[in-house]
PDB file of N, CA and C in Angstrom:
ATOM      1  N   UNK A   1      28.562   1.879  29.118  1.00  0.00           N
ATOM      2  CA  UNK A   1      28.001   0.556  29.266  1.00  0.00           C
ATOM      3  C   UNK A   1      28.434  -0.331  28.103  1.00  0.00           C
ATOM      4  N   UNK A   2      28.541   0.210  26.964  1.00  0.00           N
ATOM      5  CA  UNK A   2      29.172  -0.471  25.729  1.00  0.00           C
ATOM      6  C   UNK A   2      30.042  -0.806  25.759  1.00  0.00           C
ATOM      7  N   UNK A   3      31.158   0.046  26.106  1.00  0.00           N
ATOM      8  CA  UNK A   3      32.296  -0.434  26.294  1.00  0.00           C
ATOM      9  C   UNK A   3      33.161  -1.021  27.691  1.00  0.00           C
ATOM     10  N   UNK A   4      31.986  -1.548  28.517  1.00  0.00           N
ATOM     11  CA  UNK A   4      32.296  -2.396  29.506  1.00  0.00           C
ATOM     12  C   UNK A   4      31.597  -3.760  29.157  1.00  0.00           C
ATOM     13  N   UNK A   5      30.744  -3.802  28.151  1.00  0.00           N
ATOM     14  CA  UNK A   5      30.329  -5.056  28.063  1.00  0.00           C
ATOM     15  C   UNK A   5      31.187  -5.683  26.858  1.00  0.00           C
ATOM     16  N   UNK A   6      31.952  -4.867  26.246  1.00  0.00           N
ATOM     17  CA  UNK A   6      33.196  -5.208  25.098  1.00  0.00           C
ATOM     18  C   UNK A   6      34.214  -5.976  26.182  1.00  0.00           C
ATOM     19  N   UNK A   7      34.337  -5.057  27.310  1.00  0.00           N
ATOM     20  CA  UNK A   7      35.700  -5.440  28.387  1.00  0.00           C
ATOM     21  C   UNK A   7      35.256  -7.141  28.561  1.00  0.00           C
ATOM     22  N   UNK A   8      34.280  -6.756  29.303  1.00  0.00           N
ATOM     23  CA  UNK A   8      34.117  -8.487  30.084  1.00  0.00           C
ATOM     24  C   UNK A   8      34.110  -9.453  29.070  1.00  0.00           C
ATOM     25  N   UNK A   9      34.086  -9.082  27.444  1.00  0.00           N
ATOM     26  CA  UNK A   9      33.984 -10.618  26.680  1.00  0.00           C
ATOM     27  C   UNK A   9      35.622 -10.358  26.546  1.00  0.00           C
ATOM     28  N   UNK A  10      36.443  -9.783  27.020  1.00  0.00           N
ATOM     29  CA  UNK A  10      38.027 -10.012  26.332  1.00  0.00           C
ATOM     30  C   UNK A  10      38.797  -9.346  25.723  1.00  0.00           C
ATOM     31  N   UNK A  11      37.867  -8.293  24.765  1.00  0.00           N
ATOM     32  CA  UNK A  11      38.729  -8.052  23.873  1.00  0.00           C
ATOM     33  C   UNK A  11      39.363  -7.220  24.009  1.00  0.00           C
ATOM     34  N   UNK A  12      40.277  -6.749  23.440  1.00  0.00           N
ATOM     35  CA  UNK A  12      41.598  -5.904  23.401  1.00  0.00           C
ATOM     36  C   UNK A  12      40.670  -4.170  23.125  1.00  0.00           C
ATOM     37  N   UNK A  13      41.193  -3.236  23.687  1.00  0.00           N
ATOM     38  CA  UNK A  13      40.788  -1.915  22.932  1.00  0.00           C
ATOM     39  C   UNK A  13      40.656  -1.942  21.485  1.00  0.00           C
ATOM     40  N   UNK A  14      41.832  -2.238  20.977  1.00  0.00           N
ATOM     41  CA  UNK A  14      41.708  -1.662  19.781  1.00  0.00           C
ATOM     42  C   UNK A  14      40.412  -2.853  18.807  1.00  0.00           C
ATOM     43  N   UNK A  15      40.785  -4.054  19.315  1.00  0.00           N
ATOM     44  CA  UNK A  15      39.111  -5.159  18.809  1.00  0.00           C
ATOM     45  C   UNK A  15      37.811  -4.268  19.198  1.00  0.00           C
ATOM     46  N   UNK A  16      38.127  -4.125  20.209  1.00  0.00           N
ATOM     47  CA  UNK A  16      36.450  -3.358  20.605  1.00  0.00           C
ATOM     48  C   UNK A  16      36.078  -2.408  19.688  1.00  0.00           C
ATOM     49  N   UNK A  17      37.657  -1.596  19.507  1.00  0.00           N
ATOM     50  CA  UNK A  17      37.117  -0.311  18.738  1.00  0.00           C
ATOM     51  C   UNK A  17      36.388  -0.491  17.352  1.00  0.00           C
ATOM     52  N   UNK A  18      37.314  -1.678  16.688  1.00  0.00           N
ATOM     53  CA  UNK A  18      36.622  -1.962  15.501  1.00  0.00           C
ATOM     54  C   UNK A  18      35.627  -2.667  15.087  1.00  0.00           C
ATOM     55  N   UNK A  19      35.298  -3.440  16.141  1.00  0.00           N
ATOM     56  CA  UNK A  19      33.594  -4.086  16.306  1.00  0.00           C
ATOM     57  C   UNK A  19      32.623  -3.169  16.565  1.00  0.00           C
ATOM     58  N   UNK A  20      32.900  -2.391  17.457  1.00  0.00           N
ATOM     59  CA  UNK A  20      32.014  -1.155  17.401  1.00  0.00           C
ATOM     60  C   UNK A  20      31.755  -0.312  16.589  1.00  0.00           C
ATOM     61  N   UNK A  21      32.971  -0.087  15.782  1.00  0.00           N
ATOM     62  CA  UNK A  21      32.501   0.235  14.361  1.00  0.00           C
ATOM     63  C   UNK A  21      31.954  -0.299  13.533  1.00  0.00           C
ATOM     64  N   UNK A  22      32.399  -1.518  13.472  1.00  0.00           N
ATOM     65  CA  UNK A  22      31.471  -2.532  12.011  1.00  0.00           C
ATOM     66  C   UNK A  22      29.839  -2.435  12.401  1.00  0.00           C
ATOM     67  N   UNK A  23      29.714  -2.253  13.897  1.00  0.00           N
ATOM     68  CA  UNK A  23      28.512  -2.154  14.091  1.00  0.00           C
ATOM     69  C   UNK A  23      27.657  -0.754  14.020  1.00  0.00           C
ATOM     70  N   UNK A  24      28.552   0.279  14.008  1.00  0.00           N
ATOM     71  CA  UNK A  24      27.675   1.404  13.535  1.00  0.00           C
ATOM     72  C   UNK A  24      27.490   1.373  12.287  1.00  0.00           C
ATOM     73  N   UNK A  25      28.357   1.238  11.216  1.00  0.00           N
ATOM     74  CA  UNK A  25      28.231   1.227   9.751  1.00  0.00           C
ATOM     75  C   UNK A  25      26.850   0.358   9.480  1.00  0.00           C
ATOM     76  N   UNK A  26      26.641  -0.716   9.931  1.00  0.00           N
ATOM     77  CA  UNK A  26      25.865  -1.210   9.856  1.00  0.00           C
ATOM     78  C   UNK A  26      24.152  -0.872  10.326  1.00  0.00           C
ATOM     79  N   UNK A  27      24.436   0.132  11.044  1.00  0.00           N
ATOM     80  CA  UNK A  27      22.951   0.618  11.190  1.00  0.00           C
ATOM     81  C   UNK A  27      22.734   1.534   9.993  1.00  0.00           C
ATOM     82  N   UNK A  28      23.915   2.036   9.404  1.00  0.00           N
ATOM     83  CA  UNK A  28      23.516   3.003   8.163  1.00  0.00           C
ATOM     84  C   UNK A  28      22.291   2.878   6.980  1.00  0.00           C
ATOM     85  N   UNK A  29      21.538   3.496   7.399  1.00  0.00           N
ATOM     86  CA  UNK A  29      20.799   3.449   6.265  1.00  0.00           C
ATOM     87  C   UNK A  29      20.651   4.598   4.792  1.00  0.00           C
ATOM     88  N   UNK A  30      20.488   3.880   3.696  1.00  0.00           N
ATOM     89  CA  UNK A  30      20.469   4.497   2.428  1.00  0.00           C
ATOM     90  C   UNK A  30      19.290   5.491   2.013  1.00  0.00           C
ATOM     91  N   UNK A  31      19.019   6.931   2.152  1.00  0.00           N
ATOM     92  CA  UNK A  31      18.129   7.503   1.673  1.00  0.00           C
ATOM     93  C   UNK A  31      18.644   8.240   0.414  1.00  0.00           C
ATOM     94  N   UNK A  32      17.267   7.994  -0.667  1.00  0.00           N
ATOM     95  CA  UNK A  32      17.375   8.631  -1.641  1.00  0.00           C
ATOM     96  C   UNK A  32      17.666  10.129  -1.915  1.00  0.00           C
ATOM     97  N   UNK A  33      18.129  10.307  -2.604  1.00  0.00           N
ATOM     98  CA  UNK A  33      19.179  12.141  -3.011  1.00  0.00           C
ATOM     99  C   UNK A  33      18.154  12.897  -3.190  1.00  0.00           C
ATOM    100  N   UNK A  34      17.902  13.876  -2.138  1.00  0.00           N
ATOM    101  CA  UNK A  34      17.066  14.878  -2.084  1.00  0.00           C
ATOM    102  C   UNK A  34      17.637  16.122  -3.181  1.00  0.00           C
ATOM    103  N   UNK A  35      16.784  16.707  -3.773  1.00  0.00           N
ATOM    104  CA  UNK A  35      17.640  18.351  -4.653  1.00  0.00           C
ATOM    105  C   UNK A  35      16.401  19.427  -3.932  1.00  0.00           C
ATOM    106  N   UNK A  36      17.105  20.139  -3.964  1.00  0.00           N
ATOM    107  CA  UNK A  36      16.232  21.803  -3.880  1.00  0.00           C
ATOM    108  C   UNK A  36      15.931  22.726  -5.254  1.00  0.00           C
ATOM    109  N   UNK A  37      15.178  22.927  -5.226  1.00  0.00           N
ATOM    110  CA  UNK A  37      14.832  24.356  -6.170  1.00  0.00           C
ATOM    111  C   UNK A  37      14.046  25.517  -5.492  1.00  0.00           C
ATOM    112  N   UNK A  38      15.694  26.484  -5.221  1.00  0.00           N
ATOM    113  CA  UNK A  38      15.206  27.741  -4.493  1.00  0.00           C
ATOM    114  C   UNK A  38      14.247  28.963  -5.294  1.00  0.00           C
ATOM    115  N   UNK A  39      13.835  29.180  -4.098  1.00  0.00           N
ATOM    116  CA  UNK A  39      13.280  30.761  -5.602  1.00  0.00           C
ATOM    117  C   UNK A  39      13.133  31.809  -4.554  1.00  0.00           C
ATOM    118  N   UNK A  40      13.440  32.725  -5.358  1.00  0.00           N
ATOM    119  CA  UNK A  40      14.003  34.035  -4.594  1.00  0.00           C
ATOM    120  C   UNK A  40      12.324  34.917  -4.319  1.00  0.00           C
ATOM    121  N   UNK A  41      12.353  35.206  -3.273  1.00  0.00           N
ATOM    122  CA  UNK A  41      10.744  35.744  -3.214  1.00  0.00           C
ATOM    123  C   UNK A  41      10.810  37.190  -2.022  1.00  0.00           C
ATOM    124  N   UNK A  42       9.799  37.949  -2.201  1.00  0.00           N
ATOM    125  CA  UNK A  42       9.615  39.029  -1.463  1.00  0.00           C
ATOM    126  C   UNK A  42       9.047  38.453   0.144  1.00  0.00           C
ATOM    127  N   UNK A  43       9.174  39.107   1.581  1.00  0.00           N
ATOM    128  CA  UNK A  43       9.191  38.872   2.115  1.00  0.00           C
ATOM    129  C   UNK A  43       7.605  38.215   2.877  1.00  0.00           C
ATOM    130  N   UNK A  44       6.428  38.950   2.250  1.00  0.00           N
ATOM    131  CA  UNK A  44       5.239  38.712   2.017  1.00  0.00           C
ATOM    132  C   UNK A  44       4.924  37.538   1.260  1.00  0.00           C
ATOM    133  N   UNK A  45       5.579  37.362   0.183  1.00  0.00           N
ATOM    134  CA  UNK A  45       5.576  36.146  -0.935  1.00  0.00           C
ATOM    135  C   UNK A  45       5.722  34.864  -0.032  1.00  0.00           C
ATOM    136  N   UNK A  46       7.141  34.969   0.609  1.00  0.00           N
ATOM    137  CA  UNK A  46       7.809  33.903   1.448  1.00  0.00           C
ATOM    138  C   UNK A  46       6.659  33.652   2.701  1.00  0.00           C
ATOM    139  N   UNK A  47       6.039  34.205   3.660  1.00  0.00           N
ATOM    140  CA  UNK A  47       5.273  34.132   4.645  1.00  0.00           C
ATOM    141  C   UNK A  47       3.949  33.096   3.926  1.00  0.00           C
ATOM    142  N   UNK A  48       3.274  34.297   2.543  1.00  0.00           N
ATOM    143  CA  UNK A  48       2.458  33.189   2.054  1.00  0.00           C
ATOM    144  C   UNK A  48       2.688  31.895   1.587  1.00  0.00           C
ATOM    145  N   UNK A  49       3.556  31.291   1.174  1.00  0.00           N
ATOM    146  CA  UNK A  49       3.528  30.152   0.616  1.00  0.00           C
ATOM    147  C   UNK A  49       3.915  29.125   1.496  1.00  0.00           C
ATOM    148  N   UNK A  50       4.621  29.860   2.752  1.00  0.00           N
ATOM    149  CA  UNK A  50       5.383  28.914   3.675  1.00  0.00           C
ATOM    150  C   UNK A  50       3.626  28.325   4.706  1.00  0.00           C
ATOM    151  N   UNK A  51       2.415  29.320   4.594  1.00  0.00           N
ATOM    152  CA  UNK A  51       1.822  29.663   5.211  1.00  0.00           C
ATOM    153  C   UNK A  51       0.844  28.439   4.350  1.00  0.00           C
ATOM    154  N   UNK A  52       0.744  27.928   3.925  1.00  0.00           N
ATOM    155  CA  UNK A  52      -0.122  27.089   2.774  1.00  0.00           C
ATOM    156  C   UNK A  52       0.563  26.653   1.662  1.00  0.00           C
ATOM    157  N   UNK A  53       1.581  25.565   2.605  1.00  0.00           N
ATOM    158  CA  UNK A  53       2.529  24.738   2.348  1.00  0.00           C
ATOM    159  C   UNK A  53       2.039  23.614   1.750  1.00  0.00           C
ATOM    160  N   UNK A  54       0.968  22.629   1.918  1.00  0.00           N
ATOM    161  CA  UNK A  54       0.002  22.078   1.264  1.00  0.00           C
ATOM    162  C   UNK A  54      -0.392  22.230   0.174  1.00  0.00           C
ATOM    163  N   UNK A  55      -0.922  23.659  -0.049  1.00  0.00           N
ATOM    164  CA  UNK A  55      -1.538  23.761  -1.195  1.00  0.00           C
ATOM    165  C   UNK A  55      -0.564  24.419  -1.977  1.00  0.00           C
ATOM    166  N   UNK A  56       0.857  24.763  -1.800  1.00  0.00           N
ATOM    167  CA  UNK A  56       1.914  24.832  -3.110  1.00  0.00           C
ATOM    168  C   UNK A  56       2.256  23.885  -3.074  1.00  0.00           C
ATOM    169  N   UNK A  57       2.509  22.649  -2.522  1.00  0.00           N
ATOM    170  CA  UNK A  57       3.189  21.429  -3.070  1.00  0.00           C
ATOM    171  C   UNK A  57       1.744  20.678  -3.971  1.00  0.00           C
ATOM    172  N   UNK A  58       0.606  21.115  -3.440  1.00  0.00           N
ATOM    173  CA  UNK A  58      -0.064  20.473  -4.461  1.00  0.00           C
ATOM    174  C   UNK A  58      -0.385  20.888  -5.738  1.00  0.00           C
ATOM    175  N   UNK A  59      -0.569  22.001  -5.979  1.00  0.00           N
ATOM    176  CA  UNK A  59      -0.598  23.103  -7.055  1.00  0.00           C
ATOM    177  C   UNK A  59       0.545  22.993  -7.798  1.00  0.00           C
ATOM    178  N   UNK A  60       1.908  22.427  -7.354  1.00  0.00           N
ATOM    179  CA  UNK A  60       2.885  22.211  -8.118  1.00  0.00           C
ATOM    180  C   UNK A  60       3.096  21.284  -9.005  1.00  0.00           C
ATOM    181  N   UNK A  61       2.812  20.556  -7.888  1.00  0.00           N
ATOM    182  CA  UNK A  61       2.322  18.707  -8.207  1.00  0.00           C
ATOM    183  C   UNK A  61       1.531  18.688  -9.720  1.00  0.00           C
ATOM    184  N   UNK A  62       0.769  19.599  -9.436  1.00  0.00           N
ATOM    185  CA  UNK A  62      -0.721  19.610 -10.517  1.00  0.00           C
ATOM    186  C   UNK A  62      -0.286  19.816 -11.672  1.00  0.00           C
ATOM    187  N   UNK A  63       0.458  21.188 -11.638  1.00  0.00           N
ATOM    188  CA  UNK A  63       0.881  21.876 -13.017  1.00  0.00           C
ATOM    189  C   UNK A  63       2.080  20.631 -13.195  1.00  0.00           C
ATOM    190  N   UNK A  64       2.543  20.087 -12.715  1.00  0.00           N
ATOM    191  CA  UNK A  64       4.031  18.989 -13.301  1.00  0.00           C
ATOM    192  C   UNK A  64       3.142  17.869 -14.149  1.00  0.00           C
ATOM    193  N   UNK A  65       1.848  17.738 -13.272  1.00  0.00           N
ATOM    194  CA  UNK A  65       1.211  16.247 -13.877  1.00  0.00           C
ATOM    195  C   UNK A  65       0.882  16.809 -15.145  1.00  0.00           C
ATOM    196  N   UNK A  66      -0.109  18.205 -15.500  1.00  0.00           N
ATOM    197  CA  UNK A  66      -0.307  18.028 -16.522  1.00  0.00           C
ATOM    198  C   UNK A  66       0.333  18.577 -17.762  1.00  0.00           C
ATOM    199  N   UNK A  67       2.251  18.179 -17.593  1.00  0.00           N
ATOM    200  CA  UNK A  67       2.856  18.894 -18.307  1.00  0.00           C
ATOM    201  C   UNK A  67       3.871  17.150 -18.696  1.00  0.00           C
ATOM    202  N   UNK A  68       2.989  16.734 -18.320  1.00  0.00           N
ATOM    203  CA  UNK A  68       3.466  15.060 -18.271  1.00  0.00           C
ATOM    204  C   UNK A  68       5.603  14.889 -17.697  1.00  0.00           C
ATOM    205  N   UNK A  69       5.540  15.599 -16.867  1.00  0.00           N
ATOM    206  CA  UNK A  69       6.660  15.508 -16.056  1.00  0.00           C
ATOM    207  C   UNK A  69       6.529  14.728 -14.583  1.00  0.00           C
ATOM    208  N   UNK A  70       7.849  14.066 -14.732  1.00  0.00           N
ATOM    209  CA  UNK A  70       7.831  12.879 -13.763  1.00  0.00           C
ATOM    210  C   UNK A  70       8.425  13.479 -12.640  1.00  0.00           C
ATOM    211  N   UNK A  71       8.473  14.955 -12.306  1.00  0.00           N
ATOM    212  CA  UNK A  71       9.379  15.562 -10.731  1.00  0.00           C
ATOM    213  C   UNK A  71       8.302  15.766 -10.573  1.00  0.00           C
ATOM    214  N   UNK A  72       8.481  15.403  -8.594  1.00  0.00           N
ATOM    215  CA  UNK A  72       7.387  15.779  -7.549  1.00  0.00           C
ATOM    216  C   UNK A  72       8.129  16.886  -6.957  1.00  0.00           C
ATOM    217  N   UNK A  73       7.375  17.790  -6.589  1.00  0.00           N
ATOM    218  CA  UNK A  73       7.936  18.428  -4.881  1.00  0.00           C
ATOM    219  C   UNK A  73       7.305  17.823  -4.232  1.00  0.00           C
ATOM    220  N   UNK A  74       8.011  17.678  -3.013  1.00  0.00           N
ATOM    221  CA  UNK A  74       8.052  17.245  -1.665  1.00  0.00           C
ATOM    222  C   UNK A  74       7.660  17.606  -0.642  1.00  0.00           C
ATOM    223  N   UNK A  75       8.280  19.041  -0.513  1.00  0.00           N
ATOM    224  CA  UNK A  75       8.244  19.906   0.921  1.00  0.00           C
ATOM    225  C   UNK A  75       8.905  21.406   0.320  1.00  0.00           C
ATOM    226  N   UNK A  76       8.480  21.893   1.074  1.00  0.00           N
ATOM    227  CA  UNK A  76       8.595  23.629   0.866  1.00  0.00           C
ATOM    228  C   UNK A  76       8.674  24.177   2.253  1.00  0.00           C
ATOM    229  N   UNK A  77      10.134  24.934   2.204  1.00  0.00           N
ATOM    230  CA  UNK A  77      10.502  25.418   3.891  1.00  0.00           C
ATOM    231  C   UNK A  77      10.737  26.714   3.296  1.00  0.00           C
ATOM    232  N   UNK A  78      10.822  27.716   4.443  1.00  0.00           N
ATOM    233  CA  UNK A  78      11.486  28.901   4.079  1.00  0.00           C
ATOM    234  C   UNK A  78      13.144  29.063   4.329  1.00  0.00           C
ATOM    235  N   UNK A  79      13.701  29.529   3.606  1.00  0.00           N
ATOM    236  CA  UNK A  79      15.537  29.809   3.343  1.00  0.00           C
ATOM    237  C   UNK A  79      15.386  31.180   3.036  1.00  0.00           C
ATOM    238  N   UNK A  80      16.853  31.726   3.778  1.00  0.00           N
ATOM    239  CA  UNK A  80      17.179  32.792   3.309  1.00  0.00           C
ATOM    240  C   UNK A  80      16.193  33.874   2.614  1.00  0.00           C
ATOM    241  N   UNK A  81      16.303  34.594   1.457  1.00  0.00           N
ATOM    242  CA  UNK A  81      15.310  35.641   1.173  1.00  0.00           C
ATOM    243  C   UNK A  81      14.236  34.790  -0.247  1.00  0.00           C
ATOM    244  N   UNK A  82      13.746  33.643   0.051  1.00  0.00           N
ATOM    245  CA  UNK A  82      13.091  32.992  -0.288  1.00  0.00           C
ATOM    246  C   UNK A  82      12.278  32.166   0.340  1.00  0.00           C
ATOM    247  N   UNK A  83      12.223  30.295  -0.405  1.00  0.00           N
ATOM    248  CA  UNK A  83      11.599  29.217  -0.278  1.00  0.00           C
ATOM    249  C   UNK A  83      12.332  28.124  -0.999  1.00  0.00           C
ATOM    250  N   UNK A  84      12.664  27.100  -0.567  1.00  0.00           N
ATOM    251  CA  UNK A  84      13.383  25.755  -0.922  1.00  0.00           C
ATOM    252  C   UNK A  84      12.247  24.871  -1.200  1.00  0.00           C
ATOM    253  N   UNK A  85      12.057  24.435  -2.443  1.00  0.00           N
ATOM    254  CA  UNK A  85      11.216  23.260  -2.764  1.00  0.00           C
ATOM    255  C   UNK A  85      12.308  21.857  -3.103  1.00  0.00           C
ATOM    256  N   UNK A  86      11.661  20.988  -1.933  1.00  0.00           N
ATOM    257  CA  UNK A  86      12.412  19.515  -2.083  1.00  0.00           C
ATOM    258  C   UNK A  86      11.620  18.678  -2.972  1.00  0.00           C
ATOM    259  N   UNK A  87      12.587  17.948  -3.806  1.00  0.00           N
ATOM    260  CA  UNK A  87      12.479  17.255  -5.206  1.00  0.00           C
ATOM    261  C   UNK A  87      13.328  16.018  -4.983  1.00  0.00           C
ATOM    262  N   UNK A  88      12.980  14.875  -5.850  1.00  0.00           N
ATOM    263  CA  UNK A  88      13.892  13.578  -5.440  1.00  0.00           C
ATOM    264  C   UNK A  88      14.581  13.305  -6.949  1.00  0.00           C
ATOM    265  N   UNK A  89      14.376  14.656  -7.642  1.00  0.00           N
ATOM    266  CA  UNK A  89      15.261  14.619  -8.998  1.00  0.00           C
ATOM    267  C   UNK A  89      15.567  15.960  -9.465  1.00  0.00           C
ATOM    268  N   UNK A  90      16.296  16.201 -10.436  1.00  0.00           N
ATOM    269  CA  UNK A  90      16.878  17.433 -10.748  1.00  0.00           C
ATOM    270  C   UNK A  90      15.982  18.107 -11.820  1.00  0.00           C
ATOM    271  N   UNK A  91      15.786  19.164 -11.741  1.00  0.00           N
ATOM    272  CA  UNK A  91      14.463  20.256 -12.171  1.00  0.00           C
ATOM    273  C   UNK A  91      15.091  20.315 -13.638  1.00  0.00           C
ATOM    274  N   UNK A  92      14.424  19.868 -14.723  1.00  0.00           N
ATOM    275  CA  UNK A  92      14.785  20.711 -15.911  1.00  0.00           C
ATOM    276  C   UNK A  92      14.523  22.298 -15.824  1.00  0.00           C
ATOM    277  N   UNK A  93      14.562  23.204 -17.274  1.00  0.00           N
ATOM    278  CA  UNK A  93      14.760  24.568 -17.267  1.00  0.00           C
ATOM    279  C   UNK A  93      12.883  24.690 -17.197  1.00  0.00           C
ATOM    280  N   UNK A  94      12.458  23.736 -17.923  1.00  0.00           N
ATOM    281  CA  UNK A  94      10.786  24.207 -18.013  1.00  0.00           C
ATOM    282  C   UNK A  94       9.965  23.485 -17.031  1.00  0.00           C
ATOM    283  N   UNK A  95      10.505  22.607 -16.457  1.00  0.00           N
ATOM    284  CA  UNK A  95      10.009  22.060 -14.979  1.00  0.00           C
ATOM    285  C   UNK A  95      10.546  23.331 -13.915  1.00  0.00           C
ATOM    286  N   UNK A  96      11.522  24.042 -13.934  1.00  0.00           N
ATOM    287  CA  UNK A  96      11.850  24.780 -12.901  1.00  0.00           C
ATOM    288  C   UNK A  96      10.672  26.164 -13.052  1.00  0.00           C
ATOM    289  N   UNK A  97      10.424  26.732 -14.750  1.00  0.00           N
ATOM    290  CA  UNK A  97       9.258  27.586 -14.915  1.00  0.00           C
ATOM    291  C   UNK A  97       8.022  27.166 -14.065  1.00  0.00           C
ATOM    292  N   UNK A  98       7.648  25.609 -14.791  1.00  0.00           N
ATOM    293  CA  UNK A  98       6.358  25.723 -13.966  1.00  0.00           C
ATOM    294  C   UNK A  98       6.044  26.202 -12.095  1.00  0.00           C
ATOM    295  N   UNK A  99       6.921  25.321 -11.711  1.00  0.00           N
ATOM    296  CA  UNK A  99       7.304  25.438 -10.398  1.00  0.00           C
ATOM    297  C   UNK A  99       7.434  27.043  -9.911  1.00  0.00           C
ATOM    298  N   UNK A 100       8.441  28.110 -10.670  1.00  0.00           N
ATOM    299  CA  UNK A 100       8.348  29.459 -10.132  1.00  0.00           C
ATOM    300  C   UNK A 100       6.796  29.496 -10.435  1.00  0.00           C
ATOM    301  N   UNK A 101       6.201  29.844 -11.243  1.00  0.00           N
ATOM    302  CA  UNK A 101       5.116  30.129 -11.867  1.00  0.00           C
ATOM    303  C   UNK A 101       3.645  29.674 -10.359  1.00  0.00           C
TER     304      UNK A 101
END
């Protein structure tokens, strides 16, 4: 349907092609750079935390606030022989402790 309503205004294939492009680029939208911090966990470990997903992102949250660090986690999925915690910045070495911890 798109590219019959390109036909009837005129334009050439190769015009269409590139209007149709300027117009996808243009829906692009900019999201901020997600990071992970994996942690390697036993298979029981992984079930619990994935299992009360809530209350490790908040418990994480907690120990970051009162270590006066400015990384949030986000979200916590299960990966591989672990758990992926999403962050919208890169974990120092003692922000990554609290977080295993």
């Amino acid at each position: 349907m798109h590219q019959a309503s390109l036909d009837s205004v005129g334009l050439s294939q190769e015009s269409a092609s590139y209007i149709s492009t300027l117009r996808v680029l243009k829906t692009i939208t900019h999201q901020s750079p997600r990071w992970q911090v994996l942690i390697l966990l036993d298979s029981l470990s992984i079930e619990i935390v994935v299992a009360n997903t809530a209350f490790t992102v908040e418990s994480c949250n907690k120990r970051l606030v009162e270590t006066h660090s400015k990384l949030r986690v986000e979200s916590v999925h299960k990966v591989w022989n672990g758990v992926s915690m999403s962050t919208k910045s890169v974990a120092s070495a003692a922000e990554l402790e609290i977080i295993k911890q």
